[in-house]
Protein backbone atom coordinates (compact mmCIF):
# COMPACT_ATOMS: atom_id res chain seq x y z
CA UNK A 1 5.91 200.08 133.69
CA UNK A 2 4.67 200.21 130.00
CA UNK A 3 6.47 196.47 129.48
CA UNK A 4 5.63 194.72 132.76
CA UNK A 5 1.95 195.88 131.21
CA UNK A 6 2.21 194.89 127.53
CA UNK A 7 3.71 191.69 128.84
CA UNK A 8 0.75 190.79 130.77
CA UNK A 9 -1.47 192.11 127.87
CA UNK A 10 -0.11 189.16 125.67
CA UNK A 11 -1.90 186.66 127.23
CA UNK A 12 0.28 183.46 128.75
CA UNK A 13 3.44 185.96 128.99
CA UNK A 14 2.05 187.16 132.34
CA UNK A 15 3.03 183.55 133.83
CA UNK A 16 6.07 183.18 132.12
CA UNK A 17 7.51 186.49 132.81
CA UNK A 18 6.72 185.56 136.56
CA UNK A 19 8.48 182.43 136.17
CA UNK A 20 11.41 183.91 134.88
CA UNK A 21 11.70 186.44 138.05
CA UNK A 22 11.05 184.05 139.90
CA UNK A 23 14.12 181.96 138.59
CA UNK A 24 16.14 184.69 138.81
CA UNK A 25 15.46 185.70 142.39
CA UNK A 26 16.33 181.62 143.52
CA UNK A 27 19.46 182.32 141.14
CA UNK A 28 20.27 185.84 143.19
CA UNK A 29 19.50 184.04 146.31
CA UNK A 30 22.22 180.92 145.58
CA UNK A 31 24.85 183.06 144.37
CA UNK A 32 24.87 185.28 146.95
CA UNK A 33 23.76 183.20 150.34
CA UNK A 34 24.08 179.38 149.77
CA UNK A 35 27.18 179.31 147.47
CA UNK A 36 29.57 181.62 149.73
CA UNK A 37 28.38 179.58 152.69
CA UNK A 38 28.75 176.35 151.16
CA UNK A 39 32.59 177.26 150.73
CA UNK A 40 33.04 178.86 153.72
CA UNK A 41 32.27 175.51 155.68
CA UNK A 42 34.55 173.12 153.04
CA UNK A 43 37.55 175.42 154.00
CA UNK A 44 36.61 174.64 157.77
CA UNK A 45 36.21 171.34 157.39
CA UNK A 46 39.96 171.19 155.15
CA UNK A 47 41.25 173.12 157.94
CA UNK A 48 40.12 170.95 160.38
CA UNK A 49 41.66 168.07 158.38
CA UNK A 50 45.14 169.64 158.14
CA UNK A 51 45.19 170.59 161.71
CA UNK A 52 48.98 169.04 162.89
CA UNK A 53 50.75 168.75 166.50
CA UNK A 54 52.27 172.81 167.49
CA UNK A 55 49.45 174.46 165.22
CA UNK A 56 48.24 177.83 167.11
CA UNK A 57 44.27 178.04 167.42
CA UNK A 58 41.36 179.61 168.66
CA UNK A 59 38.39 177.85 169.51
CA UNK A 60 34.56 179.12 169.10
CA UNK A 61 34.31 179.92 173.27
CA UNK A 62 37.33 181.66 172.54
CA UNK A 63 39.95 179.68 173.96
CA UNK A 64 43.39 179.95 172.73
CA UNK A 65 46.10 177.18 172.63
CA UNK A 66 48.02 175.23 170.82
CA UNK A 67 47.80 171.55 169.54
CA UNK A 68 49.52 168.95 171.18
CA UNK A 69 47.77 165.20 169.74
CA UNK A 70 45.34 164.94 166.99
CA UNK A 71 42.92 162.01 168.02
CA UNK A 72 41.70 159.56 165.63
CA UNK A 73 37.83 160.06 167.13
CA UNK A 74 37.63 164.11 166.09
CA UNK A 75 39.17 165.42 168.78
CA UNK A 76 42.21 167.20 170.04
CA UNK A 77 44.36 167.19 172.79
CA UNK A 78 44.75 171.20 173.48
CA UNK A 79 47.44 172.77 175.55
CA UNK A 80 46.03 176.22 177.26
CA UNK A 81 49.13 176.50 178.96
CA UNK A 82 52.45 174.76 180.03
CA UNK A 83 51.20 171.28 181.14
CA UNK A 84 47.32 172.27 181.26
CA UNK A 85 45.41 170.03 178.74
CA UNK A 86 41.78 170.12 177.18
CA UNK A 87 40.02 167.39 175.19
CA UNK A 88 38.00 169.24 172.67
CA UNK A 89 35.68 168.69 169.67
CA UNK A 90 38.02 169.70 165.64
CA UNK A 91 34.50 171.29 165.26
CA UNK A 92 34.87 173.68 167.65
CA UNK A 93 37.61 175.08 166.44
CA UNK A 94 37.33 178.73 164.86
CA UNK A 95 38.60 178.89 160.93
CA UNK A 96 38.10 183.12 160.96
CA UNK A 97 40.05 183.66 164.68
CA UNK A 98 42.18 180.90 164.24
CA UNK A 99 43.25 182.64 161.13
CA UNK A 100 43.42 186.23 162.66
CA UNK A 101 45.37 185.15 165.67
CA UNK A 102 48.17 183.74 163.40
CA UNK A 103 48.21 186.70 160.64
CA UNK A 104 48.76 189.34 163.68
CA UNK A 105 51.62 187.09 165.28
CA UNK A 106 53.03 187.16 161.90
CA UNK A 107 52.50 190.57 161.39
CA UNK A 108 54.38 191.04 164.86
CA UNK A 109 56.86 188.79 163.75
CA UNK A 110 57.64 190.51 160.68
CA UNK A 111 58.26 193.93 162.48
CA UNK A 112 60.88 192.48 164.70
């Protein structure tokens, strides 16, 4: 308490000190909200990218399937079951459940 005091005491360092918190709370606030986000959607959008005919997803509704034709407009051709096809949005498709669905039929997989 005795510095935040003597710094205001000094005149100008009032401002500056404020300045610097200030500069360090937008610094806090990048590191730990924007950045983390930011890469969270490029690995969506490389996974989207990468997405190839018999990959096993999950979409954000929560439909499961697996991917019969990747269209050249952004969309896919799903299969929800044997000879049942949706037309759907890359964009809807879940990176985090698409990515948990796979790891526990691995992890099934594995066991056997």
């Amino acid at each position: 308490m005795t510095n935040l005091f003597f710094l205001q005491a000094a005149g100008g360092s009032g401002a500056t000190f404020q300045l610097v918190l200030l500069g360090g709370m937008i610094l806090v606030f990048w590191l730990f909200m924007i950045r983390p986000q930011a890469k969270k959607a490029k690995m969506a959008k490389q996974f989207q990218e990468n997405m190839q005919k018999g990959d096993k997803i999950v979409t954000i509704a929560g439909i499961h399937g697996i991917v019969n034709k990747v269209n050249e407009d952004g969309t896919i051709n799903l299969e929800t079951s044997p000879g049942s096809y949706m037309k759907i949005e890359k964009s809807a498709i879940s990176l985090e459940w698409t990515q948990n669905i796979n790891k526990s039929a691995a992890a099934v997989a594995d066991k056997k």
